[in-house]
C-alpha atoms as a PDB file:
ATOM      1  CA  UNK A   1     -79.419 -74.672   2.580  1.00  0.00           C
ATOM      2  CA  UNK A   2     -81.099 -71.240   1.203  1.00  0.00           C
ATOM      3  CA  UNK A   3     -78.291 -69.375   2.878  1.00  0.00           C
ATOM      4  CA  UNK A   4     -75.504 -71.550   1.942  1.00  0.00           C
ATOM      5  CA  UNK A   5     -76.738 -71.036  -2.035  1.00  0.00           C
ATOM      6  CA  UNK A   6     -76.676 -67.302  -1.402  1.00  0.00           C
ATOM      7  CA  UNK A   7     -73.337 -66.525  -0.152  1.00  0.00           C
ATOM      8  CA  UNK A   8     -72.159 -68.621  -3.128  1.00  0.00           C
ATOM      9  CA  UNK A   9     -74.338 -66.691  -5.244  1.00  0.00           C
ATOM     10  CA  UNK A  10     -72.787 -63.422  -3.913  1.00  0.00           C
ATOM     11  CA  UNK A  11     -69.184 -65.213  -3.735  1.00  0.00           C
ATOM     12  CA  UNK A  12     -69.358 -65.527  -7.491  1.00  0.00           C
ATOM     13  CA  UNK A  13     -70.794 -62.952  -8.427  1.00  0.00           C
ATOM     14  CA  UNK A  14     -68.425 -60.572  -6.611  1.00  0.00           C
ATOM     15  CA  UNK A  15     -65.577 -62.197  -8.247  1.00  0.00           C
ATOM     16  CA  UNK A  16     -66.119 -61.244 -12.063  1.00  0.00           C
ATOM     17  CA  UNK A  17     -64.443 -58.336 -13.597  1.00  0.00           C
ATOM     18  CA  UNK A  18     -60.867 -57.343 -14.463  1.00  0.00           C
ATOM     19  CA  UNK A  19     -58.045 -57.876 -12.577  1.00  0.00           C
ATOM     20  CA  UNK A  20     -55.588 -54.999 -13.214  1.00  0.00           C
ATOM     21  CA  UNK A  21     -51.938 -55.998 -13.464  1.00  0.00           C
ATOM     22  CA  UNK A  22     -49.735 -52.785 -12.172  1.00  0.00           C
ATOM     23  CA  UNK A  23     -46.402 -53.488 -14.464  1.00  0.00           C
ATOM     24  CA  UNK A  24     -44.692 -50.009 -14.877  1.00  0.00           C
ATOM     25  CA  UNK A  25     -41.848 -50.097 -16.565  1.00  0.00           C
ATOM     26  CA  UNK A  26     -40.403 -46.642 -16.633  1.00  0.00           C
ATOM     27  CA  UNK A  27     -40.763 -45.061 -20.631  1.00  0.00           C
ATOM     28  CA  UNK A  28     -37.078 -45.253 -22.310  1.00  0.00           C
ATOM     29  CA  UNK A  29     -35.228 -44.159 -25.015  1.00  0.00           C
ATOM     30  CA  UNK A  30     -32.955 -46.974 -25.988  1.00  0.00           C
ATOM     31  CA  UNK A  31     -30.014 -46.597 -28.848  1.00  0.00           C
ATOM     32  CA  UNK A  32     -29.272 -49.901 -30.002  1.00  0.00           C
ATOM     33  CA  UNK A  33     -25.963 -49.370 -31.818  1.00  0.00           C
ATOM     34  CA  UNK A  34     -23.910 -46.808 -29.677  1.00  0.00           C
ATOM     35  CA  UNK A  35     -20.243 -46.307 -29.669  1.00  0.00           C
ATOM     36  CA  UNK A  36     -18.203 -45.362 -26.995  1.00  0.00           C
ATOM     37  CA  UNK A  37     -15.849 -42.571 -28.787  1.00  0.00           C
ATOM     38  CA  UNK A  38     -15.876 -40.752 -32.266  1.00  0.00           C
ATOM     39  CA  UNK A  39     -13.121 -39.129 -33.681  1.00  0.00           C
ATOM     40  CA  UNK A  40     -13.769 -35.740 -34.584  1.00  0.00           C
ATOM     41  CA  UNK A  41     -14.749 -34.398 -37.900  1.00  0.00           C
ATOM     42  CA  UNK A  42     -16.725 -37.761 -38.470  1.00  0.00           C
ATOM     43  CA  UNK A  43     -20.399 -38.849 -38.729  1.00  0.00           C
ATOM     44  CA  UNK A  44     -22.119 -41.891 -36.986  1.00  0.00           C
ATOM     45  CA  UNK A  45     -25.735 -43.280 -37.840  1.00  0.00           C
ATOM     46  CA  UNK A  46     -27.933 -43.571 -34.327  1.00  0.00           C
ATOM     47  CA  UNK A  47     -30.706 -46.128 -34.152  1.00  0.00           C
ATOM     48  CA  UNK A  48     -32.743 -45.532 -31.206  1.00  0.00           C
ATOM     49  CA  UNK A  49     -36.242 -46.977 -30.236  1.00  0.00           C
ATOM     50  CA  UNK A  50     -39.029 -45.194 -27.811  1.00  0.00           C
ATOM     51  CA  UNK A  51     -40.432 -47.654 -25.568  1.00  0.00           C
ATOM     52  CA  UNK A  52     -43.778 -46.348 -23.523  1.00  0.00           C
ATOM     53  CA  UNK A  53     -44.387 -47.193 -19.494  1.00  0.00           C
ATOM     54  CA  UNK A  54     -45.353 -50.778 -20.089  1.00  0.00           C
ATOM     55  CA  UNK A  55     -42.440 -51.801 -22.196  1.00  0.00           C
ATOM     56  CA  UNK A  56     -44.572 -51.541 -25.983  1.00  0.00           C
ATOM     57  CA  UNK A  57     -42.174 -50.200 -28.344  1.00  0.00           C
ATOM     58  CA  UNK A  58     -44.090 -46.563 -30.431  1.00  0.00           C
ATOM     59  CA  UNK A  59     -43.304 -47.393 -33.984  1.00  0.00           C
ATOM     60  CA  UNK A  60     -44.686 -43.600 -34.693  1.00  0.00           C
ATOM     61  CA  UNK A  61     -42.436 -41.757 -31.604  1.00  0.00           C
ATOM     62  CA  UNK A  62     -40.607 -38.710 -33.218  1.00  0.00           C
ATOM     63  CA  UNK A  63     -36.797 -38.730 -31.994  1.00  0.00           C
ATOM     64  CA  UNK A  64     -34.788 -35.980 -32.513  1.00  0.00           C
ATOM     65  CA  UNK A  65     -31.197 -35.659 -32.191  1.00  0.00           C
ATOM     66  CA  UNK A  66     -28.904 -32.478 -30.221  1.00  0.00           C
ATOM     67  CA  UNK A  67     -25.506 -32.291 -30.054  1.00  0.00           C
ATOM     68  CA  UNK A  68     -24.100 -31.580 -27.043  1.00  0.00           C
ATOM     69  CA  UNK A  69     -21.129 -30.122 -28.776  1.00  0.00           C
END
């Protein structure tokens, strides 16, 4: 019976802690209002949102904007 009591001892006891959940999700810049074509000589406002590598979007993420023009 002693042994019995110790391997559920150990049984338990090896089975606290914290379970680590691997969900990457690859970081992303997402614009949420894009257009497909702008005629030239005009001006379009961009919304965009940074997301990090497990999907949380960064309220604080600094964007900045090229043109490839």
């Amino acid at each position: 019976m002693k042994p019995l009591i110790c391997t559920l001892a150990l049984l338990v006891y090896s089975c606290t802690g914290v379970d680590l959940i691997d969900d990457y999700v690859p970081p992303t810049l997402r614009i949420v209002n894009a257009i497909e074509e702008l005629p030239l000589g005009s001006s379009f406002q961009l919304n965009a949102s940074y997301f990090n590598a497990v999907g949380d979007r960064i309220q604080e993420a600094q964007i900045q904007w090229k043109s490839c023009v």
